[in-house]
Protein backbone atom coordinates (compact mmCIF):
# COMPACT_ATOMS: atom_id res chain seq x y z
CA UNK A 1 93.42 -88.83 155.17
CA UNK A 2 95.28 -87.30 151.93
CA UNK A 3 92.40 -84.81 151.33
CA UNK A 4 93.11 -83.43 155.29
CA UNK A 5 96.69 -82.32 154.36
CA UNK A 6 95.85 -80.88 151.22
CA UNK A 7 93.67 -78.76 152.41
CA UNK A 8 95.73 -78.08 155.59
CA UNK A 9 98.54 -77.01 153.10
CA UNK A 10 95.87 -75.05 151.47
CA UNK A 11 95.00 -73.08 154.38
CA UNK A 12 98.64 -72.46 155.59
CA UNK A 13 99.78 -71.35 152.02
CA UNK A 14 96.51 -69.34 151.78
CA UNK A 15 97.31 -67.14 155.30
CA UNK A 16 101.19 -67.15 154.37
CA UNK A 17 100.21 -65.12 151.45
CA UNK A 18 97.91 -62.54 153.37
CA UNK A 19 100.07 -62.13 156.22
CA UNK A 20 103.08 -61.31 153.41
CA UNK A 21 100.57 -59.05 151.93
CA UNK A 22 99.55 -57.60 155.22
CA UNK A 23 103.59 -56.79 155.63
CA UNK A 24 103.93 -55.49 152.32
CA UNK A 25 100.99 -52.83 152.36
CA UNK A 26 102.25 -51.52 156.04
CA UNK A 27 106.33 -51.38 155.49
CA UNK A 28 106.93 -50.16 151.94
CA UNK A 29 105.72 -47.62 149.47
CA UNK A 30 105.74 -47.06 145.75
CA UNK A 31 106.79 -44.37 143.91
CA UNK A 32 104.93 -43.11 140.47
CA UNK A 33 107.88 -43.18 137.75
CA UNK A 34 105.82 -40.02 136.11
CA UNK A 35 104.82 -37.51 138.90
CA UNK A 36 107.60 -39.29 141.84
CA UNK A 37 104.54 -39.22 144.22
CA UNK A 38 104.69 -41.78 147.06
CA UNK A 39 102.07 -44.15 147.29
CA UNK A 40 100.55 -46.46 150.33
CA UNK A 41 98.72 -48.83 148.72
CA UNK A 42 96.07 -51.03 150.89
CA UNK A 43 96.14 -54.76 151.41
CA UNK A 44 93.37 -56.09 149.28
CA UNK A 45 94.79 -54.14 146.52
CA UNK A 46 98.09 -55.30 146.46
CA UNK A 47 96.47 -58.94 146.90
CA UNK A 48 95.01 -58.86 143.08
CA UNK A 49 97.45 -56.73 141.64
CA UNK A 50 99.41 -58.03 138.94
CA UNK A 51 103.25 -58.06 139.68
CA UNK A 52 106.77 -59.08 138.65
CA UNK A 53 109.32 -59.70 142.00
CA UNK A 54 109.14 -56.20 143.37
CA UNK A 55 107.68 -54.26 141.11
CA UNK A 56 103.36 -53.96 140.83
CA UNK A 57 101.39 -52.87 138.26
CA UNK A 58 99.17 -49.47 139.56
CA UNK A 59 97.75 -46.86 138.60
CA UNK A 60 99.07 -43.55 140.09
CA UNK A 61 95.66 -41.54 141.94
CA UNK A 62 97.70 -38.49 141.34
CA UNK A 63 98.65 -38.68 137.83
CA UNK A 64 96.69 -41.51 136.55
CA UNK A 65 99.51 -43.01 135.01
CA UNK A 66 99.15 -47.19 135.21
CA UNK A 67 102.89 -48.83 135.19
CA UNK A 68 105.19 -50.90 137.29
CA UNK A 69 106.13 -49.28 140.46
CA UNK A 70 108.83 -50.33 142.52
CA UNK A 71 108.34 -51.17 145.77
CA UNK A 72 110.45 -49.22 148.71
CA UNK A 73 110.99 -50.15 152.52
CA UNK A 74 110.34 -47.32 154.69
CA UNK A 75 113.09 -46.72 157.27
């Protein structure tokens, strides 16, 4: 019975996180702190990307400069 609501939590942990992610990639942008581009950056990539509150670690595909970039809402 204990092993059901494990993995129950499991699984409703597991789609909280994709469905944040999901949010993430669709309403906010990044901005490169070296070239100011704005950047849409998909799902699965913001999924493994490594990250500190609001601010991810990519690389620019304009500049190729790899830093924190802080994330933006779009209005």
């Amino acid at each position: 019975m204990e092993s059901y609501i494990v993995l129950i939590l499991i699984i409703l942990t597991s789609a909280t996180v994709v469905i944040s992610i999901m949010y993430l990639s669709k309403n906010f942008y990044f901005i490169c702190p070296k070239c100011n581009q704005r950047l849409k950056i998909p799902a699965k990539k913001l999924l493994i990307t490594a990250h500190v509150f609001d601010e991810y670690n990519l690389r620019c595909p304009f500049c190729g400069e790899k830093n924190y970039m802080k994330q933006i809402k779009e209005k």
